[in-house]
PDB file of N, CA and C in Angstrom:
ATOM      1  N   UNK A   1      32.647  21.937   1.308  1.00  0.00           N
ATOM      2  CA  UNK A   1      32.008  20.729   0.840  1.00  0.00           C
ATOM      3  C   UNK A   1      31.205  21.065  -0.422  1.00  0.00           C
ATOM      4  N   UNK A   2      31.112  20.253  -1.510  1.00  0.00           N
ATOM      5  CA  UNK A   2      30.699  20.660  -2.942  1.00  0.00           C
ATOM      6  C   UNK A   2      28.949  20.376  -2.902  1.00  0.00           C
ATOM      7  N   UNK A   3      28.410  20.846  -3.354  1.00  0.00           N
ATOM      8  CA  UNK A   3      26.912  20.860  -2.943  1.00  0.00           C
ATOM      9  C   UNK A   3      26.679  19.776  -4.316  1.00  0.00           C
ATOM     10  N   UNK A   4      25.352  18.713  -4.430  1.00  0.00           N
ATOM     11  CA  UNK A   4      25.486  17.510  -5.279  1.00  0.00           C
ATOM     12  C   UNK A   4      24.012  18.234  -5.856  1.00  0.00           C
ATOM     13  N   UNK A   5      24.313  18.445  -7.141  1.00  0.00           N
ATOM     14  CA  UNK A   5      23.427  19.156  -7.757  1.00  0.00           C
ATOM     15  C   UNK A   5      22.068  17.939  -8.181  1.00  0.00           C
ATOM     16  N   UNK A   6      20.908  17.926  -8.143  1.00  0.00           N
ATOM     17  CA  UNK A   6      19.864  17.307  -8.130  1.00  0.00           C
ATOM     18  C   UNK A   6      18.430  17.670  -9.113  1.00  0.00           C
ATOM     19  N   UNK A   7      18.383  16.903  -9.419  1.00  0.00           N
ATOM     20  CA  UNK A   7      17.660  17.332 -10.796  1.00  0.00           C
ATOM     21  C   UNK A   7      16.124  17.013 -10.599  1.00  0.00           C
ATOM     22  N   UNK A   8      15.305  17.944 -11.057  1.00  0.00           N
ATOM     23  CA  UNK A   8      13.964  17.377 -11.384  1.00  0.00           C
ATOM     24  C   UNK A   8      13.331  16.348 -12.151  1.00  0.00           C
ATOM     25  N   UNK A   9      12.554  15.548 -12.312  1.00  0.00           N
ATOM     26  CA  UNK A   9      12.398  14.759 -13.562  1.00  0.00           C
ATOM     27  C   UNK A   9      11.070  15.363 -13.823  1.00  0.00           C
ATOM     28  N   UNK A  10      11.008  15.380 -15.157  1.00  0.00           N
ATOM     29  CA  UNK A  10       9.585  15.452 -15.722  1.00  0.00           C
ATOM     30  C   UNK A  10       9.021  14.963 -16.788  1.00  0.00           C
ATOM     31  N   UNK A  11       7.863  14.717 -17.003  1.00  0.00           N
ATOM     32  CA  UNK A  11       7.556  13.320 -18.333  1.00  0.00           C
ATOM     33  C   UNK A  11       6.518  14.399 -18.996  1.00  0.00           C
ATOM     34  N   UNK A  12       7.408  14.486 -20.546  1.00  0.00           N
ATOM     35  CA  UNK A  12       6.202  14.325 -21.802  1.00  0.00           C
ATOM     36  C   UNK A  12       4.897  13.815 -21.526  1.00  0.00           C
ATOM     37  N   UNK A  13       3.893  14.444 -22.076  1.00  0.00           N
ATOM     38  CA  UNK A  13       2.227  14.102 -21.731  1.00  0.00           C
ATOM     39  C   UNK A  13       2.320  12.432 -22.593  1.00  0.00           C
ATOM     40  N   UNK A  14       3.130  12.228 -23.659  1.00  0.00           N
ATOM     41  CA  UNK A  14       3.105  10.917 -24.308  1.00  0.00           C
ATOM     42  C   UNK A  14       3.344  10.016 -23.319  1.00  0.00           C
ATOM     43  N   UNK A  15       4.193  10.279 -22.622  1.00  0.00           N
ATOM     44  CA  UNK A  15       4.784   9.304 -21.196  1.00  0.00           C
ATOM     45  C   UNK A  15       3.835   8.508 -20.855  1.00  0.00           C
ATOM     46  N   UNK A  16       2.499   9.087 -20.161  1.00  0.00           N
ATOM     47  CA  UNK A  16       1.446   8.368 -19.721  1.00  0.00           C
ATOM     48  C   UNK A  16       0.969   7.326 -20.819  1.00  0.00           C
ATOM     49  N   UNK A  17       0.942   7.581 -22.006  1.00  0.00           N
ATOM     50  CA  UNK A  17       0.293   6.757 -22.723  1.00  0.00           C
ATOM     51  C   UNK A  17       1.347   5.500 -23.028  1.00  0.00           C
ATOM     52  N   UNK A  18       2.605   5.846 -23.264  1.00  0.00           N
ATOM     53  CA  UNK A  18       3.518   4.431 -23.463  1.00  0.00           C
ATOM     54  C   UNK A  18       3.282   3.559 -22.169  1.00  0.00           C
ATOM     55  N   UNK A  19       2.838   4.022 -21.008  1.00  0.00           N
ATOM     56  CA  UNK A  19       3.281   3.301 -19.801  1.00  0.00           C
ATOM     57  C   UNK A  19       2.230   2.552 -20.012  1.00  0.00           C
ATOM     58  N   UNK A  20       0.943   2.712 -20.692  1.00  0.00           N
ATOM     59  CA  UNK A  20       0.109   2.129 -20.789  1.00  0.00           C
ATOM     60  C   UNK A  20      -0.043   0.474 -21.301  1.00  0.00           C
ATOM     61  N   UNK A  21       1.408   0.701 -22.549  1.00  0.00           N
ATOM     62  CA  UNK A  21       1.523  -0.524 -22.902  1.00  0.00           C
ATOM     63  C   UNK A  21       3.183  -1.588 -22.082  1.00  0.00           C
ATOM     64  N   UNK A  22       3.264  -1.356 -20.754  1.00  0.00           N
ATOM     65  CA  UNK A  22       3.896  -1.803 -20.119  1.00  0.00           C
ATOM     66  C   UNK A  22       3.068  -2.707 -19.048  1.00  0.00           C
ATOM     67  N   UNK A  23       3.644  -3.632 -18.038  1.00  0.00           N
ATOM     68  CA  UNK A  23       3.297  -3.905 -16.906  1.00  0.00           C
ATOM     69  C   UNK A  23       3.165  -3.438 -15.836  1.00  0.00           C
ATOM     70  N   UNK A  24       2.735  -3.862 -15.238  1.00  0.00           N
ATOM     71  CA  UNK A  24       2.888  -3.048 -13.739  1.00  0.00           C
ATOM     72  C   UNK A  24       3.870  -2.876 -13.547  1.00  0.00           C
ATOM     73  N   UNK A  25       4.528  -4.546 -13.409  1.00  0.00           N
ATOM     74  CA  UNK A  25       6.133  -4.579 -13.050  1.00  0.00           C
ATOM     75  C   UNK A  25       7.105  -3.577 -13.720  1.00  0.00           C
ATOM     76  N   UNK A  26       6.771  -3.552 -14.885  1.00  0.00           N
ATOM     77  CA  UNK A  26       7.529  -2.978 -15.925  1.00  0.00           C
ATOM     78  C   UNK A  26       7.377  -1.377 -15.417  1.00  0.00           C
ATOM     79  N   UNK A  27       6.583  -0.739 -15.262  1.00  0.00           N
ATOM     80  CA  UNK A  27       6.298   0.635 -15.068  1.00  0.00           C
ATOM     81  C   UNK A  27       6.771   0.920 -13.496  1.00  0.00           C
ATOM     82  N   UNK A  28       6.850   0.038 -12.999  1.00  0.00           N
ATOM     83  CA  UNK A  28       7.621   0.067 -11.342  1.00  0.00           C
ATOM     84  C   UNK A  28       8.949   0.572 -11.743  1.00  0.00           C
ATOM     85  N   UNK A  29       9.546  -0.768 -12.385  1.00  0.00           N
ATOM     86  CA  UNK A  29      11.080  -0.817 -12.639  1.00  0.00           C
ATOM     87  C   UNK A  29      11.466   0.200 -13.563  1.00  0.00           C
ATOM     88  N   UNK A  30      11.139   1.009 -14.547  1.00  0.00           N
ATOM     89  CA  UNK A  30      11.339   1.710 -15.189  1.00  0.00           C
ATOM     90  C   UNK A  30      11.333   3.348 -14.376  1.00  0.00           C
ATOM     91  N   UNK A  31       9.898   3.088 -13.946  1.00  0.00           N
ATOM     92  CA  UNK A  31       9.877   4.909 -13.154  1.00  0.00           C
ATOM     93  C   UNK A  31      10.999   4.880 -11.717  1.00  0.00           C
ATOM     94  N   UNK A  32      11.422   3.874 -11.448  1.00  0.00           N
ATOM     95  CA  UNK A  32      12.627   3.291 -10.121  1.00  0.00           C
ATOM     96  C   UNK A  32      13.998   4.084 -10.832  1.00  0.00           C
ATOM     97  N   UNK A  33      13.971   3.359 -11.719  1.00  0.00           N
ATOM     98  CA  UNK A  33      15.436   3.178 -12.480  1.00  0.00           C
ATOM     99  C   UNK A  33      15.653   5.076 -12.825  1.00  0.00           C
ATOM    100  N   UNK A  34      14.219   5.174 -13.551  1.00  0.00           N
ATOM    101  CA  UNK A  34      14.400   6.418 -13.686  1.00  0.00           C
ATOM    102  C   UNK A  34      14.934   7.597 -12.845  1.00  0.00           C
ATOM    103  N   UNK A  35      14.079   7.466 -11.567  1.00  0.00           N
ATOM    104  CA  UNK A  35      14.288   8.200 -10.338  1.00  0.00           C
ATOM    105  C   UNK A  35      16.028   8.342  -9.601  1.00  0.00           C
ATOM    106  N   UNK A  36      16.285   6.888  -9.686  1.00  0.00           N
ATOM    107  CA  UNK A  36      17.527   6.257  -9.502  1.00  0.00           C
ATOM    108  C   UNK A  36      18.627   7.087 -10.474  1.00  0.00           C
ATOM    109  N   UNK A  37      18.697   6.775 -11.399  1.00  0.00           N
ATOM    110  CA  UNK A  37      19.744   7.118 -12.649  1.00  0.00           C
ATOM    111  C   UNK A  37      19.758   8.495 -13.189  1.00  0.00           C
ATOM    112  N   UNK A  38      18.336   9.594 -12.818  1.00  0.00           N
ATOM    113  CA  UNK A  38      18.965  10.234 -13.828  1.00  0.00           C
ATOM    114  C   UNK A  38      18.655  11.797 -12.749  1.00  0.00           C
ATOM    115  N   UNK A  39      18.348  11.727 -11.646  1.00  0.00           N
ATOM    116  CA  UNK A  39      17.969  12.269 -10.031  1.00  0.00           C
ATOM    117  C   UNK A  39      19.602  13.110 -10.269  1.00  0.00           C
ATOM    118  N   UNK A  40      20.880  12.419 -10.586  1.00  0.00           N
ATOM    119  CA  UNK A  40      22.043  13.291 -10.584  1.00  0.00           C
ATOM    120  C   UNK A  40      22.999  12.391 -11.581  1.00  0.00           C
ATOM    121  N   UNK A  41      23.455  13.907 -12.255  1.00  0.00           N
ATOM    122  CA  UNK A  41      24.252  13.464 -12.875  1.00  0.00           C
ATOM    123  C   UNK A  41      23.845  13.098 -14.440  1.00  0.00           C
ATOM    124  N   UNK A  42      22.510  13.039 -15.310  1.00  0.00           N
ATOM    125  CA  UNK A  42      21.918  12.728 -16.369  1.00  0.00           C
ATOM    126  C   UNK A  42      22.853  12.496 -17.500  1.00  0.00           C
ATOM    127  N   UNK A  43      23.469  13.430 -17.649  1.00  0.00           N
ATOM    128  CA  UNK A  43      24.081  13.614 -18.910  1.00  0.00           C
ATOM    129  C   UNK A  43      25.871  12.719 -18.693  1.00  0.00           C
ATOM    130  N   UNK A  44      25.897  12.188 -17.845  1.00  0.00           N
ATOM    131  CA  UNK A  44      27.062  11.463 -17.221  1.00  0.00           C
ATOM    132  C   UNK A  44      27.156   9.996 -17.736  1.00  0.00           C
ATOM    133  N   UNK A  45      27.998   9.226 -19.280  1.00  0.00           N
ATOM    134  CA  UNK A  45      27.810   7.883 -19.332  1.00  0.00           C
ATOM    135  C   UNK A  45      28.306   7.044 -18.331  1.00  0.00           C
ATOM    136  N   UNK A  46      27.018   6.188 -18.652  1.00  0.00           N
ATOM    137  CA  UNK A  46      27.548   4.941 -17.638  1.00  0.00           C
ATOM    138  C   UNK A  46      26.842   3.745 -18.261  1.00  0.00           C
ATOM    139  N   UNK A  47      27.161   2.680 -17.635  1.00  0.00           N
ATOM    140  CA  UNK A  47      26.823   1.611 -18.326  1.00  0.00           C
ATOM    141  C   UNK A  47      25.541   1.345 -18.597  1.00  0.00           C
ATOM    142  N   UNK A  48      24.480   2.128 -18.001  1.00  0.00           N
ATOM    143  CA  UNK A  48      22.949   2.260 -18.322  1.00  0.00           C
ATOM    144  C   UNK A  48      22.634   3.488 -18.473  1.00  0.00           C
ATOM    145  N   UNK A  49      23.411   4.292 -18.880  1.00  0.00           N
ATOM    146  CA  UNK A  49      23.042   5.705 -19.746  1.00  0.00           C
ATOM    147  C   UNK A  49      23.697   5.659 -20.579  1.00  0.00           C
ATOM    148  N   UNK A  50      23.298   6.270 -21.843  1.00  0.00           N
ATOM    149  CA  UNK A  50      24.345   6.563 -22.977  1.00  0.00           C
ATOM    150  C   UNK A  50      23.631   7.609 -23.974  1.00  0.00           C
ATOM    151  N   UNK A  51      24.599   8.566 -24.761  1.00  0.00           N
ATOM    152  CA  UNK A  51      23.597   9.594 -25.230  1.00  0.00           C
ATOM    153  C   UNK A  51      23.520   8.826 -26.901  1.00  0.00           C
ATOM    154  N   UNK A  52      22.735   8.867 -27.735  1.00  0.00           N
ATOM    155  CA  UNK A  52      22.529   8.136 -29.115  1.00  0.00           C
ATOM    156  C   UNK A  52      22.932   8.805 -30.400  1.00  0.00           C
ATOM    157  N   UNK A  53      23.252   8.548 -31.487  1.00  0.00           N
ATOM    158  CA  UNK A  53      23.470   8.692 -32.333  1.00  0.00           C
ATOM    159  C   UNK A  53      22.243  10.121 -32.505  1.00  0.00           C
ATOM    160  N   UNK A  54      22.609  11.098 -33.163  1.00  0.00           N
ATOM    161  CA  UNK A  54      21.519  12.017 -33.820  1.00  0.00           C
ATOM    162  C   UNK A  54      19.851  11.070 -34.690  1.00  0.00           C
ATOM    163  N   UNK A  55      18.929  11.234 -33.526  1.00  0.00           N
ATOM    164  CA  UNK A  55      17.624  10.331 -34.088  1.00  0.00           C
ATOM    165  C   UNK A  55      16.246  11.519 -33.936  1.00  0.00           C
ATOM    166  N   UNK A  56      15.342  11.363 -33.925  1.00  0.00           N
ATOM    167  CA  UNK A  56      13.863  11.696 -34.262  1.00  0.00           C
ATOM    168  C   UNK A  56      13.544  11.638 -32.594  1.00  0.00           C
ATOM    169  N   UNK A  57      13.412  10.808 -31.721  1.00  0.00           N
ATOM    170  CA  UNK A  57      13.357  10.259 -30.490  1.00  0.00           C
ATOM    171  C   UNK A  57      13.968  11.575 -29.320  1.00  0.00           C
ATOM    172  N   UNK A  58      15.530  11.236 -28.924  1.00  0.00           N
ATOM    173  CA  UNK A  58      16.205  11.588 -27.685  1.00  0.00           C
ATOM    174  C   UNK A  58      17.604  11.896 -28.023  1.00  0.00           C
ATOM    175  N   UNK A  59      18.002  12.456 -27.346  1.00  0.00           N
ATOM    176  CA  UNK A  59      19.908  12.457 -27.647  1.00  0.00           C
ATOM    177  C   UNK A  59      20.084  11.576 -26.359  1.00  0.00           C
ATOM    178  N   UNK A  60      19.253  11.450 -25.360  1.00  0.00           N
ATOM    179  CA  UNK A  60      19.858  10.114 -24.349  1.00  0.00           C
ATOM    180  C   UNK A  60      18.712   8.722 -23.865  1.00  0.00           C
ATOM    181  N   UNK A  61      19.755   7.942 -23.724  1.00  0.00           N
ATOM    182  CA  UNK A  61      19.088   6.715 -23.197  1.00  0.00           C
ATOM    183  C   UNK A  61      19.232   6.122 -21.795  1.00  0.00           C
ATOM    184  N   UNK A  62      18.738   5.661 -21.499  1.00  0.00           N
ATOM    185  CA  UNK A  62      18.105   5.236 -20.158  1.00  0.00           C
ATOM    186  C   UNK A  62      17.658   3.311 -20.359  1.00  0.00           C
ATOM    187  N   UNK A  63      18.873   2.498 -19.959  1.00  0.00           N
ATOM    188  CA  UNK A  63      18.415   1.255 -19.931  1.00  0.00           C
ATOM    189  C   UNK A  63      18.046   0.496 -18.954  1.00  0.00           C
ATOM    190  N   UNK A  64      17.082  -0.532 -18.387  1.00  0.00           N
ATOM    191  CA  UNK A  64      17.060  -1.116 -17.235  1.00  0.00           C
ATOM    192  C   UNK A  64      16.677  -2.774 -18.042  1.00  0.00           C
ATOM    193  N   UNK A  65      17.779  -3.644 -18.001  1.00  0.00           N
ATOM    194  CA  UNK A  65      17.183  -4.615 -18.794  1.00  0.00           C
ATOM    195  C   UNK A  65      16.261  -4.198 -20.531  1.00  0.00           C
ATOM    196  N   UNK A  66      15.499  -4.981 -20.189  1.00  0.00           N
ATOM    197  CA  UNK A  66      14.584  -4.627 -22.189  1.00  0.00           C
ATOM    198  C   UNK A  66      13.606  -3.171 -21.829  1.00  0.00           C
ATOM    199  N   UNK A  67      13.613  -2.595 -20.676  1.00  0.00           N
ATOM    200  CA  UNK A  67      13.151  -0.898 -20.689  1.00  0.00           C
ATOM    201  C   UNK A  67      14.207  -0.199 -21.441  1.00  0.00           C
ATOM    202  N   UNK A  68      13.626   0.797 -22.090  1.00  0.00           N
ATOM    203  CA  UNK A  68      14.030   1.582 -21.897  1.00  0.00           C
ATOM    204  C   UNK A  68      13.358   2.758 -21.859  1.00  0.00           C
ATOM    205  N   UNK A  69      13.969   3.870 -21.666  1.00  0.00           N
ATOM    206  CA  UNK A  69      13.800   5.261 -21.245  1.00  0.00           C
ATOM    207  C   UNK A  69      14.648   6.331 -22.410  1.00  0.00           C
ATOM    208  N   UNK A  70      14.055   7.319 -22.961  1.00  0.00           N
ATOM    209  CA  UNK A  70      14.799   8.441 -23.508  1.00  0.00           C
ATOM    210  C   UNK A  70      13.924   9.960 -23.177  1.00  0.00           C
ATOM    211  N   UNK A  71      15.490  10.856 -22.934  1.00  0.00           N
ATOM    212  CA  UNK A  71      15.312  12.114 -22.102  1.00  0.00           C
ATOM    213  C   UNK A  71      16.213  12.808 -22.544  1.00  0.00           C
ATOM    214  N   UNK A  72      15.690  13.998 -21.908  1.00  0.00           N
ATOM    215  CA  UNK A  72      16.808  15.421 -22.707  1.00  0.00           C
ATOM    216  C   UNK A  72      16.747  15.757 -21.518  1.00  0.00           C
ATOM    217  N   UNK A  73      17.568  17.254 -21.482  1.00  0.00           N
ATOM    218  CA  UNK A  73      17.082  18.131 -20.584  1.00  0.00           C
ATOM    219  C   UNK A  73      16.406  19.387 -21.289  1.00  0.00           C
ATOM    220  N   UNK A  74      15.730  19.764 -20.021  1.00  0.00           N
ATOM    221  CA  UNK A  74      14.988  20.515 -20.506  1.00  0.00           C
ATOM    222  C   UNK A  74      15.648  21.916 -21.237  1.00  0.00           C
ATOM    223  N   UNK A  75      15.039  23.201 -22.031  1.00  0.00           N
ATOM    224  CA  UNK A  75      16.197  23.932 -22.555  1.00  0.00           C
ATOM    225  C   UNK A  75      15.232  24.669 -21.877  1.00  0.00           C
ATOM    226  N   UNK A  76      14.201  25.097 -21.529  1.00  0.00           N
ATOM    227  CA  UNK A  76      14.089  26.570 -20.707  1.00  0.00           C
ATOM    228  C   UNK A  76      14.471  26.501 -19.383  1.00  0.00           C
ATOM    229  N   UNK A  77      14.716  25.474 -18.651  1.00  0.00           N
ATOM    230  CA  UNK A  77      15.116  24.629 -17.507  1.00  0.00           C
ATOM    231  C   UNK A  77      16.368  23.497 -16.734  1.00  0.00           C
ATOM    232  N   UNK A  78      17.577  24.402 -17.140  1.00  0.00           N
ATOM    233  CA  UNK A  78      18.895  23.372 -17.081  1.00  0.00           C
ATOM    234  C   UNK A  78      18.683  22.289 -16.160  1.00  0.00           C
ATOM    235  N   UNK A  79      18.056  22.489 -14.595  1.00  0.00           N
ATOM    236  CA  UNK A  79      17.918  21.784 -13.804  1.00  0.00           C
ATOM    237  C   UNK A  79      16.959  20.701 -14.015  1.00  0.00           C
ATOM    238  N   UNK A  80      15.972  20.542 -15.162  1.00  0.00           N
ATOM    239  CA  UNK A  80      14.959  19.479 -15.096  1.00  0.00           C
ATOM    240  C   UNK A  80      15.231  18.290 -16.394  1.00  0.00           C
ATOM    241  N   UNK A  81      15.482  17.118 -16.100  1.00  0.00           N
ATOM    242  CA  UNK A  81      15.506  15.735 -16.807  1.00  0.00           C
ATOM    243  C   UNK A  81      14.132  16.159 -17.623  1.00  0.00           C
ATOM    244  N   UNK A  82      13.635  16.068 -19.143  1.00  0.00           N
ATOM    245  CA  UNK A  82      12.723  15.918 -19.665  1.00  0.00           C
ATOM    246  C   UNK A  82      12.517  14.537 -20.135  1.00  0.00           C
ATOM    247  N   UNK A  83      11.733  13.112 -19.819  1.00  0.00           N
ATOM    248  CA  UNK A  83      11.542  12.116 -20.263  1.00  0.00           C
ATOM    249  C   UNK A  83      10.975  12.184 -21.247  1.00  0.00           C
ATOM    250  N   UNK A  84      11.155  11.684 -22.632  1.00  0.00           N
ATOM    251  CA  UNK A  84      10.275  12.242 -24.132  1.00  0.00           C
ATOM    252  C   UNK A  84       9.608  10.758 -24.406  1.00  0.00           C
ATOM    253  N   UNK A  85       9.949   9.889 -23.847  1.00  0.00           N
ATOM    254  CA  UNK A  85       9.698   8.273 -24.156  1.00  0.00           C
ATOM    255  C   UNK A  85       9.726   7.368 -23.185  1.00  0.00           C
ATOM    256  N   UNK A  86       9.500   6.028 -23.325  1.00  0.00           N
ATOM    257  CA  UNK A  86       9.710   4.723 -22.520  1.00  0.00           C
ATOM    258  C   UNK A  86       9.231   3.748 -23.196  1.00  0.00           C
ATOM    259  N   UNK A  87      10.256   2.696 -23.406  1.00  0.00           N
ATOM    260  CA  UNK A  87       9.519   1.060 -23.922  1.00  0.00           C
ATOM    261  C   UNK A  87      10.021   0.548 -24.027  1.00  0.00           C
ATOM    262  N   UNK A  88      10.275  -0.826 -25.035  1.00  0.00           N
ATOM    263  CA  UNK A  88      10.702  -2.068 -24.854  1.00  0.00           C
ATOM    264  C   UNK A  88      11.064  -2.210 -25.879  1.00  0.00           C
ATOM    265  N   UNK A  89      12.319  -2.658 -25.399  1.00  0.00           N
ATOM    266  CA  UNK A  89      13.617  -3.438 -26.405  1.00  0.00           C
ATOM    267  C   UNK A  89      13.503  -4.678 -26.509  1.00  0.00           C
ATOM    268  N   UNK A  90      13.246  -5.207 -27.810  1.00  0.00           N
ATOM    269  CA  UNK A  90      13.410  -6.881 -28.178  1.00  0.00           C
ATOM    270  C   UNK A  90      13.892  -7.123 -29.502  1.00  0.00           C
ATOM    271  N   UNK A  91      15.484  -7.499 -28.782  1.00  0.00           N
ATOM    272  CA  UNK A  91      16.608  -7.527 -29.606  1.00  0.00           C
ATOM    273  C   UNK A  91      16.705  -6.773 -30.163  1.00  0.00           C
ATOM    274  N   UNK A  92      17.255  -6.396 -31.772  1.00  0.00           N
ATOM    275  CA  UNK A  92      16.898  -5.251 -32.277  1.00  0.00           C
ATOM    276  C   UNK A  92      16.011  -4.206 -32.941  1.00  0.00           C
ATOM    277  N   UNK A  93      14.849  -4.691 -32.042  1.00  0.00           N
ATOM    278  CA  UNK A  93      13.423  -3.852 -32.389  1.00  0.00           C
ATOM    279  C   UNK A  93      13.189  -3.151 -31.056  1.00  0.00           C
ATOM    280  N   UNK A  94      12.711  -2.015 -31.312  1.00  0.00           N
ATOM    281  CA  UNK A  94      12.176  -1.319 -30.218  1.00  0.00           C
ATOM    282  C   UNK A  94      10.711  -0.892 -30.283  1.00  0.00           C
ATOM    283  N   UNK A  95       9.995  -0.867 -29.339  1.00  0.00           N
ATOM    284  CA  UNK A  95       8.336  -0.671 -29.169  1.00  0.00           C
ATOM    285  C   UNK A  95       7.752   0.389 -28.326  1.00  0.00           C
ATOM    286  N   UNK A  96       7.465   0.986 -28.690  1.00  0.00           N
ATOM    287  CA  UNK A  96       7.000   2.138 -27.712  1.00  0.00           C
ATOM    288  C   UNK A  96       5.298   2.460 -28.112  1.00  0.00           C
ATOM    289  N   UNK A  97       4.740   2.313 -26.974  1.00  0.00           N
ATOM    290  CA  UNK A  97       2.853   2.354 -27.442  1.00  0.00           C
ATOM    291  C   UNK A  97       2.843   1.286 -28.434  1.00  0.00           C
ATOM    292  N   UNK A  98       3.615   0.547 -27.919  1.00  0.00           N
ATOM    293  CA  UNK A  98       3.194  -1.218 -28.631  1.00  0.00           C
ATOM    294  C   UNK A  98       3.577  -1.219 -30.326  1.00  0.00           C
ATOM    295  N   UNK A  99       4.130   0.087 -30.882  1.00  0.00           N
ATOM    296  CA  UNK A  99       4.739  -0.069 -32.438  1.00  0.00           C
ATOM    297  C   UNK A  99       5.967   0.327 -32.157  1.00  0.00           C
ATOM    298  N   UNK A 100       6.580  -0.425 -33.303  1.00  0.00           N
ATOM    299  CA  UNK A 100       8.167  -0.530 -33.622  1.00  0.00           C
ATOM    300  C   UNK A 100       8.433   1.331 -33.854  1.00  0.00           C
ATOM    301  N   UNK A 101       9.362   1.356 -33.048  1.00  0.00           N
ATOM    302  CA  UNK A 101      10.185   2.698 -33.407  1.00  0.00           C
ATOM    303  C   UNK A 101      11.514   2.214 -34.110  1.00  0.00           C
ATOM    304  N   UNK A 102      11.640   2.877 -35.134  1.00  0.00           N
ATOM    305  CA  UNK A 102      12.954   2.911 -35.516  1.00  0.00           C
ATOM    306  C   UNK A 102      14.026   4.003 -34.796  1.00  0.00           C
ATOM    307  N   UNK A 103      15.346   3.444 -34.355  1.00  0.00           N
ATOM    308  CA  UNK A 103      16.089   4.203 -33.946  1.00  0.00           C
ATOM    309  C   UNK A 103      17.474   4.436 -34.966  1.00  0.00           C
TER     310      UNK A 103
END
């Protein structure tokens, strides 16, 4: 039987501060989704993961509705999800700590 390899997650010290400019709700559904989606399998597309164009940010994304999430893995640590970000998509602007990121 194939053993289902399982990943750590861990959040950038910035993490805390974007969540700041979320909701409750929003910071529920996001750290859920997170736990959910990227627990196995991270680097695997699917219709709410996808890795991005070469940016400043993440090489992957993490969508749940207008959340989003971007993460690497870690490089001293194959086994651990590194979260580098989290925020909000509206339309084609994105916000993270409440200013526009360009992606």
């Amino acid at each position: 039987m194939a053993s289902v390899v399982k990943y750590e997650i861990d959040f950038a010290g910035c993490v805390d501060h974007h969540m700041t400019f979320l909701t409750a709700r929003q910071r529920a559904t996001i750290l859920d989704a997170i736990e959910r989606h990227l627990i196995h399998q991270p680097l695997v597309k699917t219709r709410n993961r996808k890795p991005l164009d070469p940016n400043d940010l993440a090489p992957w994304e993490l969508r749940v509705g207008g959340l989003r999430a971007f993460y690497e893995m870690s490089e001293s640590r194959p086994d651990v999800v590194l979260v580098l970000a989290v925020g909000v998509k509206v339309r084609e602007r994105l916000y993270i700590a409440g200013e526009e990121f360009p992606l």
